[in-house]
PDB file of N, CA and C in Angstrom:
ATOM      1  N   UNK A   1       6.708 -22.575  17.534  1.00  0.00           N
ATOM      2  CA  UNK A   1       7.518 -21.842  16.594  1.00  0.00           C
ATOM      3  C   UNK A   1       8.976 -22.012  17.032  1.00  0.00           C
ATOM      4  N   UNK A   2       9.674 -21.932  16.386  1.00  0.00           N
ATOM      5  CA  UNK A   2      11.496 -22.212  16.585  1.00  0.00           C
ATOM      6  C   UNK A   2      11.990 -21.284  16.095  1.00  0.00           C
ATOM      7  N   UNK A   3      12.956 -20.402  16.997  1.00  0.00           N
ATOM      8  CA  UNK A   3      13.868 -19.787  16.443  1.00  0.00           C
ATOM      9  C   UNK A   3      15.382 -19.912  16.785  1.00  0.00           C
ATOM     10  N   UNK A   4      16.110 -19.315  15.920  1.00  0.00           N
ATOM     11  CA  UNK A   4      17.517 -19.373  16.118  1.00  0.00           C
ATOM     12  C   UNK A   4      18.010 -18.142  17.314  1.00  0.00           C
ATOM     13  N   UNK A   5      18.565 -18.532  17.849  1.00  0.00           N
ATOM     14  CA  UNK A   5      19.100 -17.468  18.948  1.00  0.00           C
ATOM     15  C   UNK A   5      20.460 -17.747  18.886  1.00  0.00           C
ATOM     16  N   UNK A   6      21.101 -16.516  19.663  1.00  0.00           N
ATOM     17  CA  UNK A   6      22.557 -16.600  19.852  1.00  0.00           C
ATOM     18  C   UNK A   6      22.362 -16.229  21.506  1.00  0.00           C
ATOM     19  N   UNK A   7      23.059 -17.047  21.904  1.00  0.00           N
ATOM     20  CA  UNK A   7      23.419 -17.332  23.471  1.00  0.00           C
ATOM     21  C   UNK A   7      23.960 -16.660  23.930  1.00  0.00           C
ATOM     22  N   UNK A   8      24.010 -16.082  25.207  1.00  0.00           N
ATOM     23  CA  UNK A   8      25.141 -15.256  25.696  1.00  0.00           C
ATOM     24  C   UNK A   8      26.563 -15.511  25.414  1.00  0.00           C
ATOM     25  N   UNK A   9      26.780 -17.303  25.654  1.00  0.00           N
ATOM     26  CA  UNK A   9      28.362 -17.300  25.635  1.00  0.00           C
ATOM     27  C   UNK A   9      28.841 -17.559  24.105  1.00  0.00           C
ATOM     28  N   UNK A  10      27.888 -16.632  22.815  1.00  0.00           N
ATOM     29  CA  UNK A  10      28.301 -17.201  21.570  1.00  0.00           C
ATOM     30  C   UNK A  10      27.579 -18.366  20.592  1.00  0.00           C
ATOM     31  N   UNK A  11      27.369 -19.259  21.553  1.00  0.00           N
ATOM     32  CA  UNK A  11      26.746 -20.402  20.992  1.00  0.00           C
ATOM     33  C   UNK A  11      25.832 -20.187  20.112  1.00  0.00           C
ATOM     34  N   UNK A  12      25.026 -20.494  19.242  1.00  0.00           N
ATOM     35  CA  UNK A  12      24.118 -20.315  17.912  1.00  0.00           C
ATOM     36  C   UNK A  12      23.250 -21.624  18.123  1.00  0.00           C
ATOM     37  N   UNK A  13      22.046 -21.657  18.773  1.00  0.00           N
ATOM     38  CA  UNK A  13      21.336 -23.074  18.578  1.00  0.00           C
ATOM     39  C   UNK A  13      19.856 -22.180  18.263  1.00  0.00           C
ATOM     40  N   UNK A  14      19.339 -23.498  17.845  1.00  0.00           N
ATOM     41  CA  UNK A  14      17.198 -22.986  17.905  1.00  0.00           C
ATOM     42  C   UNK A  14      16.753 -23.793  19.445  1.00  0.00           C
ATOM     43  N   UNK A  15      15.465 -22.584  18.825  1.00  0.00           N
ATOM     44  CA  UNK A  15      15.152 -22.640  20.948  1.00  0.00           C
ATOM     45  C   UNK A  15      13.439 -23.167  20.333  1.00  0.00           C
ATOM     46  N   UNK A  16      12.930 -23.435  21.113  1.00  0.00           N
ATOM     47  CA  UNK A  16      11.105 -23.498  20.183  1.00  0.00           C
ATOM     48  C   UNK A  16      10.325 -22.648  21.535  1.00  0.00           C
ATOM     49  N   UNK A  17       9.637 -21.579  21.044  1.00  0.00           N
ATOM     50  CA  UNK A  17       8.598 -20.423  21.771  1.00  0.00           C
ATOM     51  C   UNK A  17       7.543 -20.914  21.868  1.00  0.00           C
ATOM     52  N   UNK A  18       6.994 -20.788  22.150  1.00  0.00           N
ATOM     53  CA  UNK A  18       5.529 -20.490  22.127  1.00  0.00           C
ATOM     54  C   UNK A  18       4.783 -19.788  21.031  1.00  0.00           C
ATOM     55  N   UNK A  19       3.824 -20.524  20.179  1.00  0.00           N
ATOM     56  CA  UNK A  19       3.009 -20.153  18.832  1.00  0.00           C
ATOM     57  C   UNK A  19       2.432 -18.667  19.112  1.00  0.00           C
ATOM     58  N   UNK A  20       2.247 -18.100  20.351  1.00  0.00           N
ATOM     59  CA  UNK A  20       1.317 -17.400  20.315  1.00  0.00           C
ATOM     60  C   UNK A  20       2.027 -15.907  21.102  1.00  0.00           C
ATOM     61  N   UNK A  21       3.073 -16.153  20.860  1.00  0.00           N
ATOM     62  CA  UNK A  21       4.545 -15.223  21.452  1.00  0.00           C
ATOM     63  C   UNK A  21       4.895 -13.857  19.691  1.00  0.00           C
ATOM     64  N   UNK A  22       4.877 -13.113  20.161  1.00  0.00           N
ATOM     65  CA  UNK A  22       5.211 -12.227  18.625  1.00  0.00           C
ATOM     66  C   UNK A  22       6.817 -11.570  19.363  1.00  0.00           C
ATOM     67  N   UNK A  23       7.539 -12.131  18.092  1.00  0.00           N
ATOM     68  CA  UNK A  23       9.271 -11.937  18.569  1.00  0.00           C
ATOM     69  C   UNK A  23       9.297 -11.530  16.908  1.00  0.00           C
ATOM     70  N   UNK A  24      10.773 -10.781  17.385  1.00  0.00           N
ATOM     71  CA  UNK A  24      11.291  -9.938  15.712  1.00  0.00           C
ATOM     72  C   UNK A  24      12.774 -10.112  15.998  1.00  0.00           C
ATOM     73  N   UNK A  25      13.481 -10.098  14.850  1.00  0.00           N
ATOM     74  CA  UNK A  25      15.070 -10.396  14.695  1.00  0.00           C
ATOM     75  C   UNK A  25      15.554  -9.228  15.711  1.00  0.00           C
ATOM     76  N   UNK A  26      16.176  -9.824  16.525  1.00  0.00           N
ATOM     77  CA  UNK A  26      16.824  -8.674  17.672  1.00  0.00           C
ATOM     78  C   UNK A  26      16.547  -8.787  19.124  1.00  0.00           C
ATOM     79  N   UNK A  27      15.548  -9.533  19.125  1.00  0.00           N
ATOM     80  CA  UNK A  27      14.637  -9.375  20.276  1.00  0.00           C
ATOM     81  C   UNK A  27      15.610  -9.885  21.433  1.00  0.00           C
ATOM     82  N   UNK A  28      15.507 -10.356  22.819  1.00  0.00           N
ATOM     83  CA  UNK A  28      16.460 -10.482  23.460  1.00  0.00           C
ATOM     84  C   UNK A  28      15.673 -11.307  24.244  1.00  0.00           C
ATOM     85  N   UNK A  29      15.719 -12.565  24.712  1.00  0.00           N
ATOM     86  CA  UNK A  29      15.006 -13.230  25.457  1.00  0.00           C
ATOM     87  C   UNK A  29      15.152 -13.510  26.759  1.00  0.00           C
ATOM     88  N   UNK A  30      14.385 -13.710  27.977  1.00  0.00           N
ATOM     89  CA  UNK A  30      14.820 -13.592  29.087  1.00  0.00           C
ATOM     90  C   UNK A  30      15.995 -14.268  29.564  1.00  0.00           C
ATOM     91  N   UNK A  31      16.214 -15.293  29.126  1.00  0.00           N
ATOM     92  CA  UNK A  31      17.934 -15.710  29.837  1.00  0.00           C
ATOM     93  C   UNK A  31      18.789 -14.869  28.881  1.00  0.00           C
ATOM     94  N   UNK A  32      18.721 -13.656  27.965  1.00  0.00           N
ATOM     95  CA  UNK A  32      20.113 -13.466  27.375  1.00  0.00           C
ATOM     96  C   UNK A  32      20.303 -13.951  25.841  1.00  0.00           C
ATOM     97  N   UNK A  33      19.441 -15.234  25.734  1.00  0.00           N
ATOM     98  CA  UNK A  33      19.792 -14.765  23.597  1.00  0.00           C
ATOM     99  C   UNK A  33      19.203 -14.254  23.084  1.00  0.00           C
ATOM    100  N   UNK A  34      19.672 -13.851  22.121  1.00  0.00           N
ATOM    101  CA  UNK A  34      19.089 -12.714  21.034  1.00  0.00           C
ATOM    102  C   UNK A  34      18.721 -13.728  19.979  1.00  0.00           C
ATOM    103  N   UNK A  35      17.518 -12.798  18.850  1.00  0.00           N
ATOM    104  CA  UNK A  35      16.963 -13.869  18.241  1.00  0.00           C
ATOM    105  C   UNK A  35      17.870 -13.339  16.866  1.00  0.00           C
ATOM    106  N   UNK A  36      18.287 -14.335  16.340  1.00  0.00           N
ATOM    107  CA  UNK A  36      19.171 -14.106  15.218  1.00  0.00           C
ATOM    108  C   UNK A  36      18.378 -14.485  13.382  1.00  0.00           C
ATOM    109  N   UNK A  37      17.483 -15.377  13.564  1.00  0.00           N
ATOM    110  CA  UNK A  37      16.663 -15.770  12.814  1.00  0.00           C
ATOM    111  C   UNK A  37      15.166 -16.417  12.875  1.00  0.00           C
ATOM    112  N   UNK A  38      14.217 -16.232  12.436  1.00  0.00           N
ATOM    113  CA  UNK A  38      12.624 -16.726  12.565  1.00  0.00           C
ATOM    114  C   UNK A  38      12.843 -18.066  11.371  1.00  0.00           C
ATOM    115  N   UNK A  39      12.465 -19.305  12.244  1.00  0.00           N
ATOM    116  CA  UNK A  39      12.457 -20.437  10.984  1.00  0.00           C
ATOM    117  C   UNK A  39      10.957 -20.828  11.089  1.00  0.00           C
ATOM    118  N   UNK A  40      10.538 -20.617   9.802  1.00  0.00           N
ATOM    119  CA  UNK A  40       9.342 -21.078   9.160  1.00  0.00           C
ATOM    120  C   UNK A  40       8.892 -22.339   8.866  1.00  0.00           C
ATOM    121  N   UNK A  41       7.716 -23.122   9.086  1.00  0.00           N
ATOM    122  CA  UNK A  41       7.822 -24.253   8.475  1.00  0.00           C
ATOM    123  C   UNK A  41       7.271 -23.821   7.239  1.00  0.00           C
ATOM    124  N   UNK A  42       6.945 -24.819   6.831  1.00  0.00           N
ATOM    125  CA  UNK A  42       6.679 -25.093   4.984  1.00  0.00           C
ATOM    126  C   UNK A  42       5.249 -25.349   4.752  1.00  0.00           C
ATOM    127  N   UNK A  43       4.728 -25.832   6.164  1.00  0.00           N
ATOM    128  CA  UNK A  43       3.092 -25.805   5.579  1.00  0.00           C
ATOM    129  C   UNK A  43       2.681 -24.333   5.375  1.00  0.00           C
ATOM    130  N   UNK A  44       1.291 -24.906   4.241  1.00  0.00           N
ATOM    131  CA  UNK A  44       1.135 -23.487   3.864  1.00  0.00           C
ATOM    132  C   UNK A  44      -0.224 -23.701   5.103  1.00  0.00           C
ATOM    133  N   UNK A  45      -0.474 -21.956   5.113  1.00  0.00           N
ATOM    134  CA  UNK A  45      -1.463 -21.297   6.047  1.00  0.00           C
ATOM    135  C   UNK A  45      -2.283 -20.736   5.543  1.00  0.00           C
ATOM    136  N   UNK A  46      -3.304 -20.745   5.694  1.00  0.00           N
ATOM    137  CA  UNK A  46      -4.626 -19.600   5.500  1.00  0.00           C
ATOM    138  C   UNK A  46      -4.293 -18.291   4.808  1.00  0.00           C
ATOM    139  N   UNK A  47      -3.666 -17.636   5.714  1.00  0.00           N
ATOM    140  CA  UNK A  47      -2.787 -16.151   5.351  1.00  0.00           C
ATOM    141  C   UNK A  47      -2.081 -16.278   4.610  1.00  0.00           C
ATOM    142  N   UNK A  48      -1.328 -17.455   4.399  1.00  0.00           N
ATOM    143  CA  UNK A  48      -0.356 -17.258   3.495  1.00  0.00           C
ATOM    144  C   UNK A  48      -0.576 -17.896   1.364  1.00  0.00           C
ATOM    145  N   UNK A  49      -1.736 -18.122   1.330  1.00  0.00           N
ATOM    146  CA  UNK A  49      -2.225 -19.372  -0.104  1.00  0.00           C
ATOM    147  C   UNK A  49      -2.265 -17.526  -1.059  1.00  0.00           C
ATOM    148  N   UNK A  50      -1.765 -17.805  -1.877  1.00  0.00           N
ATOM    149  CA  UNK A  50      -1.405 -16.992  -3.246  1.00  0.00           C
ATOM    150  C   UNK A  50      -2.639 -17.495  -4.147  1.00  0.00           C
ATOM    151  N   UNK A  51      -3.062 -16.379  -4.047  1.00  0.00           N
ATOM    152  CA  UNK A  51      -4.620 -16.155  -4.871  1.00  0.00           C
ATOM    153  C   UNK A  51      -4.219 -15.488  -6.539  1.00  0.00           C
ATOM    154  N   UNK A  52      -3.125 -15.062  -6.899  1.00  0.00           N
ATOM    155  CA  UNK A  52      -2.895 -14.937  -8.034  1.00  0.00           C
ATOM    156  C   UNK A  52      -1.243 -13.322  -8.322  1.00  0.00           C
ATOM    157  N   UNK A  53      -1.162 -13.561  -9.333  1.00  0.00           N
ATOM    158  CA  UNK A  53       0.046 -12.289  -9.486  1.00  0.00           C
ATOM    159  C   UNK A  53      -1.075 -11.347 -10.244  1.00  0.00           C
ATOM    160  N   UNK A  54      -0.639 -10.128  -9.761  1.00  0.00           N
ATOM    161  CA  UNK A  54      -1.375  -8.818 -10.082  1.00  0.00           C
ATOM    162  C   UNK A  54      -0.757  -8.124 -11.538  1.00  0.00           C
ATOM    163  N   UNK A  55      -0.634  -7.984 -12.807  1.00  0.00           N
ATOM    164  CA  UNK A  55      -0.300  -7.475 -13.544  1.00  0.00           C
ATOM    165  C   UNK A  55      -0.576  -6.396 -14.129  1.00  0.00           C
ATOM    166  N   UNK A  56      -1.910  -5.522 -13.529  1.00  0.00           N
ATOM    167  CA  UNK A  56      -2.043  -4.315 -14.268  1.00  0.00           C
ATOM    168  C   UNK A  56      -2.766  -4.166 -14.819  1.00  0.00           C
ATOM    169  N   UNK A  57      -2.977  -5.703 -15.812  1.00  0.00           N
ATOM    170  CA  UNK A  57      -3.758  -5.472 -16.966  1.00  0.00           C
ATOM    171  C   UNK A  57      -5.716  -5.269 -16.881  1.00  0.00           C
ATOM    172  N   UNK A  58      -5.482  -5.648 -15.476  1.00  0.00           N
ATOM    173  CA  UNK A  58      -7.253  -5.982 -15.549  1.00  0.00           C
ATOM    174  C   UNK A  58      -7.611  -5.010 -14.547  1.00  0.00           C
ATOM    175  N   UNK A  59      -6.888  -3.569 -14.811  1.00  0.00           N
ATOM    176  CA  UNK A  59      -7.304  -2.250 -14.464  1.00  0.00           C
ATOM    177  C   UNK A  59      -8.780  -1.879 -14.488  1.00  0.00           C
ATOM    178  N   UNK A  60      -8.911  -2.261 -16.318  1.00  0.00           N
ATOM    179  CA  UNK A  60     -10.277  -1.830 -16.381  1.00  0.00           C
ATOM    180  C   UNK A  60     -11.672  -2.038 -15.629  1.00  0.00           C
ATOM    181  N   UNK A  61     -11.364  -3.544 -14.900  1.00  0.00           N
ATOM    182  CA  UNK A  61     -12.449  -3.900 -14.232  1.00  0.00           C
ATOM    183  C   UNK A  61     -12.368  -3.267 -13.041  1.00  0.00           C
ATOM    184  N   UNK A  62     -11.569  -2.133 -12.641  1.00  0.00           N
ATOM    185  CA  UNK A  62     -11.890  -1.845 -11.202  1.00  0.00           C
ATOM    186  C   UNK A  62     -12.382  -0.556 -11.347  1.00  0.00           C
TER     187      UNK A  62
END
């Protein structure tokens, strides 16, 4: 996973973690950057495949 951090001295680069690491915008990493952004790739995932938009209408069947 890659995220964007900000460095102690300012600097703004991406760092790459470990897949199996759970970090949130803020977080502070052991040398000192903070995580400024989570970059996503684009494949899709399991968790993530859109099974449909919910509209309301098919209330009745529940």
């Amino acid at each position: 996973m890659w995220v964007k951090v900000e460095r102690p001295d300012g600097e703004i680069t991406e760092k790459e973690i470990p897949a199996c690491t759970y970090l949130t915008i803020g977080d502070v990493l052991e040398d000192g950057s903070i995580i400024i952004d989570l970059l996503f790739s684009d494949d899709d995932d399991d968790d993530m495949t859109a099974y449909g938009i919910y509209d309301g209408e098919d209330d009745e069947y529940f």
